[in-house]
N, C-alpha and C. Protein backbone atom coordinates (compact mmCIF):
# COMPACT_ATOMS: atom_id res chain seq x y z
N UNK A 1 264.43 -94.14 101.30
CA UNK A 1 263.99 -93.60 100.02
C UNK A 1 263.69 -92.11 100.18
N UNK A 2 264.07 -91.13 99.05
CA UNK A 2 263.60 -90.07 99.11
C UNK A 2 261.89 -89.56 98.57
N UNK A 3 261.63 -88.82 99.14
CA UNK A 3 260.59 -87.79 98.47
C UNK A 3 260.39 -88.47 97.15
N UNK A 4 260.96 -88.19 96.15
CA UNK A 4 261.09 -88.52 94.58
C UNK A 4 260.99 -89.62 94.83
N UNK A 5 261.56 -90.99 95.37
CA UNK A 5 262.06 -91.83 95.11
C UNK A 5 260.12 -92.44 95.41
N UNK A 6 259.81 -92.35 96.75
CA UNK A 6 258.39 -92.88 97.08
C UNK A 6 257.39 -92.34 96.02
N UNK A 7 257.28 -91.27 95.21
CA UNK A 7 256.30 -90.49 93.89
C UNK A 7 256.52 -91.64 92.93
N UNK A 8 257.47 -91.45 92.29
CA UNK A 8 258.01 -92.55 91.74
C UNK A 8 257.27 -94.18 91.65
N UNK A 9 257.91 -94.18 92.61
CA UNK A 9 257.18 -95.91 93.14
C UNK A 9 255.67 -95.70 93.27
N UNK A 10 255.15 -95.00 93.98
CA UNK A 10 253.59 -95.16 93.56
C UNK A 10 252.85 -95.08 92.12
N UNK A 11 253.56 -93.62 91.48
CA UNK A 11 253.31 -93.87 90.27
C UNK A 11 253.38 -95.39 89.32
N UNK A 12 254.28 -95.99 89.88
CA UNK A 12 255.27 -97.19 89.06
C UNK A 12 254.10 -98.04 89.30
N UNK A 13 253.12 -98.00 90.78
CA UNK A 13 252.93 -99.22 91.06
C UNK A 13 250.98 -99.27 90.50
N UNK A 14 251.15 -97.83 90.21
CA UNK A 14 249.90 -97.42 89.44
C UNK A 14 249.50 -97.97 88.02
N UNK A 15 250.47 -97.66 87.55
CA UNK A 15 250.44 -97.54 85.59
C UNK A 15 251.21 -99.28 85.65
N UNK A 16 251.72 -100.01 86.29
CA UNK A 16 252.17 -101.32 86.04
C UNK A 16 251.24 -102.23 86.98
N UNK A 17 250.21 -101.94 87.90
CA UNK A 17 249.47 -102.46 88.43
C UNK A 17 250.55 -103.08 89.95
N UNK A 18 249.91 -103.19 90.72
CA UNK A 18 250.28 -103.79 92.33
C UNK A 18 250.33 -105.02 92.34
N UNK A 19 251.60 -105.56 92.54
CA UNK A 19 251.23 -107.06 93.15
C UNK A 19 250.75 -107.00 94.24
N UNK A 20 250.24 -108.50 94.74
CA UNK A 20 249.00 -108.64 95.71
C UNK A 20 249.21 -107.93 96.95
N UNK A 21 250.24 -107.95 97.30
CA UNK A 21 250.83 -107.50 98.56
C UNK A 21 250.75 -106.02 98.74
N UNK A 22 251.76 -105.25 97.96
CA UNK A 22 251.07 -103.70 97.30
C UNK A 22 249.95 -103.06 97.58
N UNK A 23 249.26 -104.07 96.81
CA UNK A 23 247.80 -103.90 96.56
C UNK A 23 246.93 -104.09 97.79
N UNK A 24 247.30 -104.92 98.39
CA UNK A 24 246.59 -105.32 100.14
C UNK A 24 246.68 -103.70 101.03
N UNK A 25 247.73 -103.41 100.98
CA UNK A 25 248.22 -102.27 101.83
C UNK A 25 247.69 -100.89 101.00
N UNK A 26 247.60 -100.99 99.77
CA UNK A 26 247.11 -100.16 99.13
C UNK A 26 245.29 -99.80 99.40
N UNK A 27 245.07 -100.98 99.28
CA UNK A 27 243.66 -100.80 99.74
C UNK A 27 243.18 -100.45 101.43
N UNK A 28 244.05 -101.17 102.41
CA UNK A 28 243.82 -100.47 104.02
C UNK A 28 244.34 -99.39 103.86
N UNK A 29 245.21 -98.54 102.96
CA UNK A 29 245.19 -97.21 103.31
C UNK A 29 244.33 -96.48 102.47
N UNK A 30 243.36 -96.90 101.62
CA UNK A 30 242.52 -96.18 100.90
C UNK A 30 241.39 -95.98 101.84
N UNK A 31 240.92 -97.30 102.33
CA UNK A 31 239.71 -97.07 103.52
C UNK A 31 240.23 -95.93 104.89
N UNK A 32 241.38 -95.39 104.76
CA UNK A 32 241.82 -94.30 105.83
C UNK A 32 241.32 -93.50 104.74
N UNK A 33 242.14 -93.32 104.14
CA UNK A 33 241.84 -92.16 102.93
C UNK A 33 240.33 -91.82 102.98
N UNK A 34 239.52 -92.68 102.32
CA UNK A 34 238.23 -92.18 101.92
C UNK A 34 237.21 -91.80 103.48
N UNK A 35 237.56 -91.94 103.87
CA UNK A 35 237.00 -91.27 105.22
C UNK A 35 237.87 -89.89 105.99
N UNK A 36 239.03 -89.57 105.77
CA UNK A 36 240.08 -88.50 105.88
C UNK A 36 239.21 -87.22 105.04
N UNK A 37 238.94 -86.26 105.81
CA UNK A 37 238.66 -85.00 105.77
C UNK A 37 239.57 -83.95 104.79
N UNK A 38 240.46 -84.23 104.54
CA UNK A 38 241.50 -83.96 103.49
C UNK A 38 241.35 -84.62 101.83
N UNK A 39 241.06 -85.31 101.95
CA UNK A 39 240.81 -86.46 100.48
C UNK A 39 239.63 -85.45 100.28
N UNK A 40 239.95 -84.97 98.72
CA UNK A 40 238.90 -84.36 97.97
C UNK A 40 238.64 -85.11 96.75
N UNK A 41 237.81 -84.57 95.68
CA UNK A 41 237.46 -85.29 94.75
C UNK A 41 237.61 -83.76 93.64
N UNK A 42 238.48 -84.62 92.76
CA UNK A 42 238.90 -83.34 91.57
C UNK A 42 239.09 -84.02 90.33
N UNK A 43 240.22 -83.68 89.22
CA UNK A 43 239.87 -83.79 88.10
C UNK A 43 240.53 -85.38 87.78
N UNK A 44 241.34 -86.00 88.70
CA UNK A 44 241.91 -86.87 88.96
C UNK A 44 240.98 -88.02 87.80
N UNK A 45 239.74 -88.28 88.02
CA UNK A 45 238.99 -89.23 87.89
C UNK A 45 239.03 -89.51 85.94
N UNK A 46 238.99 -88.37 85.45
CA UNK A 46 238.88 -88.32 84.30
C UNK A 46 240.54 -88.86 83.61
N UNK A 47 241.45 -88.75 84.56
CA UNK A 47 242.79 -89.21 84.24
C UNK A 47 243.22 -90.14 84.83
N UNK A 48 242.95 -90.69 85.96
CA UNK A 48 243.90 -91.50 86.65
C UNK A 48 242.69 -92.47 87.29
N UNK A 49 241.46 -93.12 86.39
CA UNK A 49 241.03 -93.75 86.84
C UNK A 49 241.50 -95.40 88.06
N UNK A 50 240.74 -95.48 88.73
CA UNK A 50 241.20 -96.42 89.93
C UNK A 50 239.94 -97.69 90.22
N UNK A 51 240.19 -98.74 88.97
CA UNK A 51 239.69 -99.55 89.02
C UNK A 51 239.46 -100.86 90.26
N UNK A 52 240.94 -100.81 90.51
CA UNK A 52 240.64 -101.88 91.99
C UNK A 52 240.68 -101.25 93.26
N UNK A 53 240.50 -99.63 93.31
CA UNK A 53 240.42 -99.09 94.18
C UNK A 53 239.11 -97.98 94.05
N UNK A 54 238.27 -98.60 94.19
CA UNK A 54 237.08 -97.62 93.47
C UNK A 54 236.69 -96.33 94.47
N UNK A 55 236.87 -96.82 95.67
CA UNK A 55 236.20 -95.72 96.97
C UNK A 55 237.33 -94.44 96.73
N UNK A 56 238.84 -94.16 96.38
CA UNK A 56 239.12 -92.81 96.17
C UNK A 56 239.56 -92.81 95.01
N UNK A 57 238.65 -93.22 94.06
CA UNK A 57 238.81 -92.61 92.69
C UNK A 57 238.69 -91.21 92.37
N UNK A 58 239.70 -90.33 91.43
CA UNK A 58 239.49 -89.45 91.06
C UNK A 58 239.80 -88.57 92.34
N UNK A 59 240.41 -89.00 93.60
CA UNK A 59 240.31 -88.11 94.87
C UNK A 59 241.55 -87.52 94.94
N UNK A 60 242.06 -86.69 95.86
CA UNK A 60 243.38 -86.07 95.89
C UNK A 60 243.29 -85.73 97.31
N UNK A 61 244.63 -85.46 98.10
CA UNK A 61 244.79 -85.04 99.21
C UNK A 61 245.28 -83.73 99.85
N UNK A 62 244.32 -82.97 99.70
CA UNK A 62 244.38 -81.65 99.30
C UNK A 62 245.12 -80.46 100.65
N UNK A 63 245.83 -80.07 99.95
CA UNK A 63 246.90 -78.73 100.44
C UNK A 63 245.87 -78.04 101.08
N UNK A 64 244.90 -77.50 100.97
CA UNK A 64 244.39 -76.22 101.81
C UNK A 64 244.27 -77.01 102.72
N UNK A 65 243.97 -78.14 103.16
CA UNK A 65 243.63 -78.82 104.48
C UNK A 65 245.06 -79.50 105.20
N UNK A 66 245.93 -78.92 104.85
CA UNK A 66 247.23 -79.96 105.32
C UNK A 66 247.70 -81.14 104.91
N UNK A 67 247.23 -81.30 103.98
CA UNK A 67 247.56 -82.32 103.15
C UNK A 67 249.01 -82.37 101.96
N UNK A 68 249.40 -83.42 101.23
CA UNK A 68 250.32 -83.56 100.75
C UNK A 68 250.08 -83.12 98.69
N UNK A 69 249.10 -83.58 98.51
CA UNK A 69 248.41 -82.92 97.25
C UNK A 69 248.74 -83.96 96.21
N UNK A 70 248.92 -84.85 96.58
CA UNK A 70 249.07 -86.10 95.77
C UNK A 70 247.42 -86.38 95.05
N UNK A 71 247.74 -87.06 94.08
CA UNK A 71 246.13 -88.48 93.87
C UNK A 71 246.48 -89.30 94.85
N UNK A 72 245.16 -89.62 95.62
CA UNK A 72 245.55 -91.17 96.19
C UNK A 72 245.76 -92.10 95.92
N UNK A 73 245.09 -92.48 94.35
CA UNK A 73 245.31 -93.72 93.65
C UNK A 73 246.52 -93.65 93.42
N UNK A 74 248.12 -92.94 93.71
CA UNK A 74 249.11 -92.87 93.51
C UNK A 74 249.78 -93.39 94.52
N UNK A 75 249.55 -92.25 95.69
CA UNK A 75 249.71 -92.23 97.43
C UNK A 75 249.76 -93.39 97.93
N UNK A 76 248.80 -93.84 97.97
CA UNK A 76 248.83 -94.87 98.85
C UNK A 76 249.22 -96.41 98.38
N UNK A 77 249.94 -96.09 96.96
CA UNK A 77 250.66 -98.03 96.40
C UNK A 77 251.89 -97.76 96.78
N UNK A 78 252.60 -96.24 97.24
CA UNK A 78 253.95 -96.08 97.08
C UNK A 78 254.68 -97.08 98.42
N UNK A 79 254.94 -97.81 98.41
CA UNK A 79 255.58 -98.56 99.81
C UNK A 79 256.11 -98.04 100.51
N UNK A 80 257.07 -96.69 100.64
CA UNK A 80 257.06 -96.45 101.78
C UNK A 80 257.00 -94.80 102.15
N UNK A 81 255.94 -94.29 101.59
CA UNK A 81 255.29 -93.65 101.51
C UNK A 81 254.50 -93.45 102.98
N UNK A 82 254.79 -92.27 103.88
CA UNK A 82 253.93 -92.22 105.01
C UNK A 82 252.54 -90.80 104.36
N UNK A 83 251.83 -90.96 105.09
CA UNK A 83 250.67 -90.10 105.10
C UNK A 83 251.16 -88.73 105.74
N UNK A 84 250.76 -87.57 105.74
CA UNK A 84 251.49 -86.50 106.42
C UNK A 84 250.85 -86.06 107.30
N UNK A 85 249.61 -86.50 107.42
CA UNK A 85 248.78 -86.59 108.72
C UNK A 85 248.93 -87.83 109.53
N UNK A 86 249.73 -88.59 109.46
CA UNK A 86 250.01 -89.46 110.41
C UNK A 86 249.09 -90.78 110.28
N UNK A 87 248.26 -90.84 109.43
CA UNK A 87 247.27 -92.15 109.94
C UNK A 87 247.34 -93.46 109.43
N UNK A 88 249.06 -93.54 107.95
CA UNK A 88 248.81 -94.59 108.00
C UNK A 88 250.42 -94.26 107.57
């Protein structure tokens, strides 16, 4: 899959909700996330609330730190979607 193709699919798996499986993997990479030094908290929250993922609601993975600059509530449903820091 390309670049586009993994944005895409997370988005997809956002706004149509995760099946369980998705959603399993979605959540062990959120608990990386919300402890990752990169994951900030911005305007995300007011738009892209993250009900079954509550710990990086509203968070993003922010460019000045090496990061990819995604929402996470996006990031991390995309299946095959790697982290750009390596951790998941």
């Amino acid at each position: 899959m390309s670049k586009v193709d993994d944005i895409i699919n997370g988005w997809g798996n956002y706004l149509k909700g995760s099946d369980p499986t998705t959603l399993k993997l979605a959540k062990e990479r959120a608990a990386i996330c919300s402890d990752c030094r990169t994951a900030k908290h911005g305007v995300h929250t007011a738009i892209l609330p993250d009900y079954s993922i509550s710990e990086i609601q509203g968070m993003y993975c922010s460019k000045d730190l090496g990061g990819c600059g995604c929402p996470l509530s996006t990031a991390v449903r995309s299946k095959n979607y790697k982290c750009v820091k390596g951790k998941w």
